[in-house]
C-alpha atoms as a PDB file:
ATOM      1  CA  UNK A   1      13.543 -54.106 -26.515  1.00  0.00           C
ATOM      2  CA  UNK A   2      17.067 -53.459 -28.350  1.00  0.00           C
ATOM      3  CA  UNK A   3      19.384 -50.845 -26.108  1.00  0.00           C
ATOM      4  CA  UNK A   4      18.634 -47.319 -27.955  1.00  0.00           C
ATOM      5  CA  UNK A   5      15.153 -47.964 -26.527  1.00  0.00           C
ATOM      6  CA  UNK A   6      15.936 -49.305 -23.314  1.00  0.00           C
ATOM      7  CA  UNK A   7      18.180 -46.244 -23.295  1.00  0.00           C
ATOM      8  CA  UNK A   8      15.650 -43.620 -24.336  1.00  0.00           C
ATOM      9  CA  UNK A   9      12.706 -45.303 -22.048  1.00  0.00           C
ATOM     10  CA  UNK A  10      15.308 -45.178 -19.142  1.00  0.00           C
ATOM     11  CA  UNK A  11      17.272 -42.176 -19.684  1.00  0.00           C
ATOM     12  CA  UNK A  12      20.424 -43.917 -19.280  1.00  0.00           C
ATOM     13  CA  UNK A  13      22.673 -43.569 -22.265  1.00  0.00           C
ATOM     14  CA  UNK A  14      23.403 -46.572 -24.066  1.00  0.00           C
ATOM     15  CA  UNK A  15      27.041 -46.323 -22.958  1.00  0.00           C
ATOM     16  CA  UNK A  16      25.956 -46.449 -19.346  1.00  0.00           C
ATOM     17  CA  UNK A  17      23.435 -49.379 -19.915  1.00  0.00           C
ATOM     18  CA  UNK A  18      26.604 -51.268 -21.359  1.00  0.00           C
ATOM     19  CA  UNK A  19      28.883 -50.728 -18.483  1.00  0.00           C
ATOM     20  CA  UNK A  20      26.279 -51.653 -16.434  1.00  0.00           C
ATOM     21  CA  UNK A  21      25.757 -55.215 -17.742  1.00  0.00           C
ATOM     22  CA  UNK A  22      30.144 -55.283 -17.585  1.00  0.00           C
ATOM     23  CA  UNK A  23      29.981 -54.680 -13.858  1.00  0.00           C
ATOM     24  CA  UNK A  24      27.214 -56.993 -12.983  1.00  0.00           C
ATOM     25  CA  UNK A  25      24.186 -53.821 -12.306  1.00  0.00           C
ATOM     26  CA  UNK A  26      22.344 -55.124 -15.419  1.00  0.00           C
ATOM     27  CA  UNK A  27      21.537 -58.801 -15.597  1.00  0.00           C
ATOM     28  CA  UNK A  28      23.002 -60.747 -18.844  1.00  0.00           C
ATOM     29  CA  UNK A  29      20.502 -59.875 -21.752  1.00  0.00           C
ATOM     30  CA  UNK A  30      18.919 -62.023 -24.003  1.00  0.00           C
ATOM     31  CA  UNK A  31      20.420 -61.954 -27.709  1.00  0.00           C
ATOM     32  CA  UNK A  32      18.679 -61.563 -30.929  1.00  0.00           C
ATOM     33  CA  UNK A  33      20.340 -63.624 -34.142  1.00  0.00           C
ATOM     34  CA  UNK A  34      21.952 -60.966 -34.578  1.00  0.00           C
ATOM     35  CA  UNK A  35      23.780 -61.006 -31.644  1.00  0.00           C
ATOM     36  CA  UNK A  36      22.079 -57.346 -30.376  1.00  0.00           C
ATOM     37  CA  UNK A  37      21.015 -57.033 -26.987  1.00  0.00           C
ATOM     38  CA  UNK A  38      17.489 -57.866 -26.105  1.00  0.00           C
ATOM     39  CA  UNK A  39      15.602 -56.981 -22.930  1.00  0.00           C
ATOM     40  CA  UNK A  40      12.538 -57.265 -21.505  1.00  0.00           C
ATOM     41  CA  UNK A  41      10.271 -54.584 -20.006  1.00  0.00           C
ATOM     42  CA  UNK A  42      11.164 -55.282 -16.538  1.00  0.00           C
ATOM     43  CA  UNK A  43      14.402 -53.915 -16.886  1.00  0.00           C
ATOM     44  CA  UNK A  44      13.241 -50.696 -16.954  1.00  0.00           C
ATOM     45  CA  UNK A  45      11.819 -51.061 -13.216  1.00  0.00           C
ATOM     46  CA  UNK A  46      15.024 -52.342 -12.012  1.00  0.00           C
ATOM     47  CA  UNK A  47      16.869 -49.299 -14.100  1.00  0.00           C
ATOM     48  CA  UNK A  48      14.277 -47.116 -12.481  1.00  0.00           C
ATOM     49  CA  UNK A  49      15.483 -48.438  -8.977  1.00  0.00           C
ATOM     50  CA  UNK A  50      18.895 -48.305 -10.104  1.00  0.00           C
ATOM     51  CA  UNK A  51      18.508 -44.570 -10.952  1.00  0.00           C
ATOM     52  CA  UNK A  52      16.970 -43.741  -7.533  1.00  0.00           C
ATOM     53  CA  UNK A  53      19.644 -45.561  -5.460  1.00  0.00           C
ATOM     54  CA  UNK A  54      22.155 -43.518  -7.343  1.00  0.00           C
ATOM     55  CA  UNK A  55      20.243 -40.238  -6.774  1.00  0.00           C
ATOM     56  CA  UNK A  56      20.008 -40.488  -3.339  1.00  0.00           C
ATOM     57  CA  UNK A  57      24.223 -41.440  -3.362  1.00  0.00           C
ATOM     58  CA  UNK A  58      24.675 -44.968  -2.793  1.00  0.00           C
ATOM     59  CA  UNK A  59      27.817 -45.510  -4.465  1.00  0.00           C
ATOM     60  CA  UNK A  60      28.283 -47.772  -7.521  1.00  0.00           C
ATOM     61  CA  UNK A  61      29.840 -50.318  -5.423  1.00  0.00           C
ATOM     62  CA  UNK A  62      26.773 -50.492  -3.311  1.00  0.00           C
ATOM     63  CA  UNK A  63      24.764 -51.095  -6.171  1.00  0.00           C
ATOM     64  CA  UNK A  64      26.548 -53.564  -7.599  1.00  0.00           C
ATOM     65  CA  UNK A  65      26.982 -55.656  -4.160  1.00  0.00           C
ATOM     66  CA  UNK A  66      23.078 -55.019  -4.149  1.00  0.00           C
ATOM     67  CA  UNK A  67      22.576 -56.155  -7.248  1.00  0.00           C
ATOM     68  CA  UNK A  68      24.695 -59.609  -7.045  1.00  0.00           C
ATOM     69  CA  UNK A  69      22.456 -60.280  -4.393  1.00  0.00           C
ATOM     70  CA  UNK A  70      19.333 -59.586  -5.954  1.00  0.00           C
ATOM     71  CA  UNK A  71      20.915 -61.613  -8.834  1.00  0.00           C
ATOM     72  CA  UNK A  72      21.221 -64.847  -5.915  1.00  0.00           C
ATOM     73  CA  UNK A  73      17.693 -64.561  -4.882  1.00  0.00           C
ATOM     74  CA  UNK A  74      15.285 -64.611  -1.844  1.00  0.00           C
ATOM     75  CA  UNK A  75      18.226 -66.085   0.268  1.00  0.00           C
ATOM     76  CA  UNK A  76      19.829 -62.269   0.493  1.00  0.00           C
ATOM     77  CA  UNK A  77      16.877 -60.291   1.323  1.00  0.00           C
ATOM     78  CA  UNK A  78      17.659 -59.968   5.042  1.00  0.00           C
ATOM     79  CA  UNK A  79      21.198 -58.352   3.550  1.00  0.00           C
ATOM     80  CA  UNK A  80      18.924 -56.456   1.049  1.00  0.00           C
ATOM     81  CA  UNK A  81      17.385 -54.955   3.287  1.00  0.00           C
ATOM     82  CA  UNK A  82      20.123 -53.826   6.185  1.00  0.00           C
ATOM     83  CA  UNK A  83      21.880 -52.511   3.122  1.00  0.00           C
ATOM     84  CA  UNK A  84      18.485 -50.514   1.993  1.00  0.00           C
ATOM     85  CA  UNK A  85      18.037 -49.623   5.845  1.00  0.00           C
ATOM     86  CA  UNK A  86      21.129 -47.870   6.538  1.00  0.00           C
ATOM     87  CA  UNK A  87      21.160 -45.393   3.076  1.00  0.00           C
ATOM     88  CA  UNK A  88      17.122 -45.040   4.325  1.00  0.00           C
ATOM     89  CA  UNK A  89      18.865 -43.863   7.411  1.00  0.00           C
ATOM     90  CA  UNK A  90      21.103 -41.563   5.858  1.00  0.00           C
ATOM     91  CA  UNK A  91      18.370 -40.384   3.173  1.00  0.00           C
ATOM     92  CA  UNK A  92      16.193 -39.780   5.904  1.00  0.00           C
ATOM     93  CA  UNK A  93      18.836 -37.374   7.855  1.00  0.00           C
ATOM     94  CA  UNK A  94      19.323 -35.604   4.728  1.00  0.00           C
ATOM     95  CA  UNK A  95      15.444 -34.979   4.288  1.00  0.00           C
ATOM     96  CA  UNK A  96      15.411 -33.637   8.180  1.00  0.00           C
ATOM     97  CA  UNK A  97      18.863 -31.485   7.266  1.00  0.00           C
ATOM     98  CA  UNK A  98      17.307 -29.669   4.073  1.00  0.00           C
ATOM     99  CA  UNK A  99      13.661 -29.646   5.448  1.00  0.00           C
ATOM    100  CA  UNK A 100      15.176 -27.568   8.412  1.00  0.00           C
ATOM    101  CA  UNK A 101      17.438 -25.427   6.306  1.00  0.00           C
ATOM    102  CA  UNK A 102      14.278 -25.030   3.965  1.00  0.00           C
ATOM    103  CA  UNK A 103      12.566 -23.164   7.398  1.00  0.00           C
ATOM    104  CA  UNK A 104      15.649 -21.007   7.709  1.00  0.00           C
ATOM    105  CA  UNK A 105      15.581 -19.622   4.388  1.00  0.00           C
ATOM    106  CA  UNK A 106      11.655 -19.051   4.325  1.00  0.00           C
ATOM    107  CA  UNK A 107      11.970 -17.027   7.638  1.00  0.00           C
ATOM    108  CA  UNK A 108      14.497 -15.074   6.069  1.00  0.00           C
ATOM    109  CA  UNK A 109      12.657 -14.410   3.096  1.00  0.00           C
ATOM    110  CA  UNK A 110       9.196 -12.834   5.581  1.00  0.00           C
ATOM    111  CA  UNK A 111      11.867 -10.885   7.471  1.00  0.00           C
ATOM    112  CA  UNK A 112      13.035  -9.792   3.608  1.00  0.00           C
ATOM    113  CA  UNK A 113       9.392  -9.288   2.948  1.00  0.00           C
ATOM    114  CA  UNK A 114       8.164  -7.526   5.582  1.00  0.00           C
ATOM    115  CA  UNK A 115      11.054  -4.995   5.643  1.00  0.00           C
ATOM    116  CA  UNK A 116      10.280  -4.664   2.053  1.00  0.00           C
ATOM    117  CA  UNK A 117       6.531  -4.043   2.729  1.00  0.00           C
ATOM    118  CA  UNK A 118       7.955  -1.715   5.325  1.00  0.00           C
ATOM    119  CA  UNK A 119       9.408   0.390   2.855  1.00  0.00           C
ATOM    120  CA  UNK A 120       7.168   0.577   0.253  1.00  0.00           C
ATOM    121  CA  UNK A 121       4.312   1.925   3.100  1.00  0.00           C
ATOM    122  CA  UNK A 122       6.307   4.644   4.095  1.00  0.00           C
ATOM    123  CA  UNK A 123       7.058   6.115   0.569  1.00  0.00           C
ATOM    124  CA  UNK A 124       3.353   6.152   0.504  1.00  0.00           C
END
C-alpha cells in the first residue's frame, strides 16, 4: 500500500504517518522503484494500536520507547508489558473516575426528572 492509502485506511494524515517513520513509531518501509513508500497490511494493526495508546494519553515519547522495543523483539516483552501495565493502571482509574461521575450526573438528572414530573402533575 502507497501512504494516501495507508493514510485514508488509518485515519492518520499522511503528514503524521511521515513523522512517524522520522521518530522511529513506524518501522522503515519498503520502497517501490520509484522510491514511494510501500507498506504492508500489517501496518495498519500496529497504526491501530498506535492510535489507541495515544487516545488513552500515553505520550509520544512512550510510544516511541515502546515501539524501539517492539522494533528489538521478544527480548523486551517483560518491559512491554510493565510499560502497558502501568498506563492500564492509569486507564483503569480513569474508567472508575468517569464511571462514578457518570452515576452523579444520572442521579441528578431523576431528581431533574422527577421535580419536572412534579410539576407537570400539579398543573393538571
Amino acid at each position: 500500500m502507497m501512504i494516501g492509502e495507508v493514510a485514508e485506511k488509518s485515519g492518520f494524515a499522511v503528514h503524521t504517518l511521515r513523522y512517524y517513520e522520522k521518530i522511529g513509531l513506524l518501522p522503515q518501509p519498503d520502497r517501490d522503484p520509484g522510491g514511494r513508500r510501500s507498506y504492508d497490511r500489517d501496518i495498519l494493526v500496529w497504526l491501530e494500536f498506535l492510535g489507541r495508546l495515544k487516545d488513552f494519553g500515553m505520550p509520544i515519547r512512550d510510544r516511541v520507547l515502546y515501539a524501539k522495543m517492539r522494533a528489538e523483539g521478544d527480548q523486551t516483552i517483560t518491559a512491554r508489558r510493565a510499560l502497558l501495565s502501568t498506563y492500564r493502571e492509569e486507564l483503569a482509574n480513569h474508567i472508575a473516575s468517569l464511571t462514578e461521575t457518570l452515576g452523579v450526573l444520572d442521579d441528578k438528572i431523576a431528581i431533574y426528572d422527577q421535580v419536572a414530573t412534579a410539576k407537570n402533575g400539579s398543573r393538571k
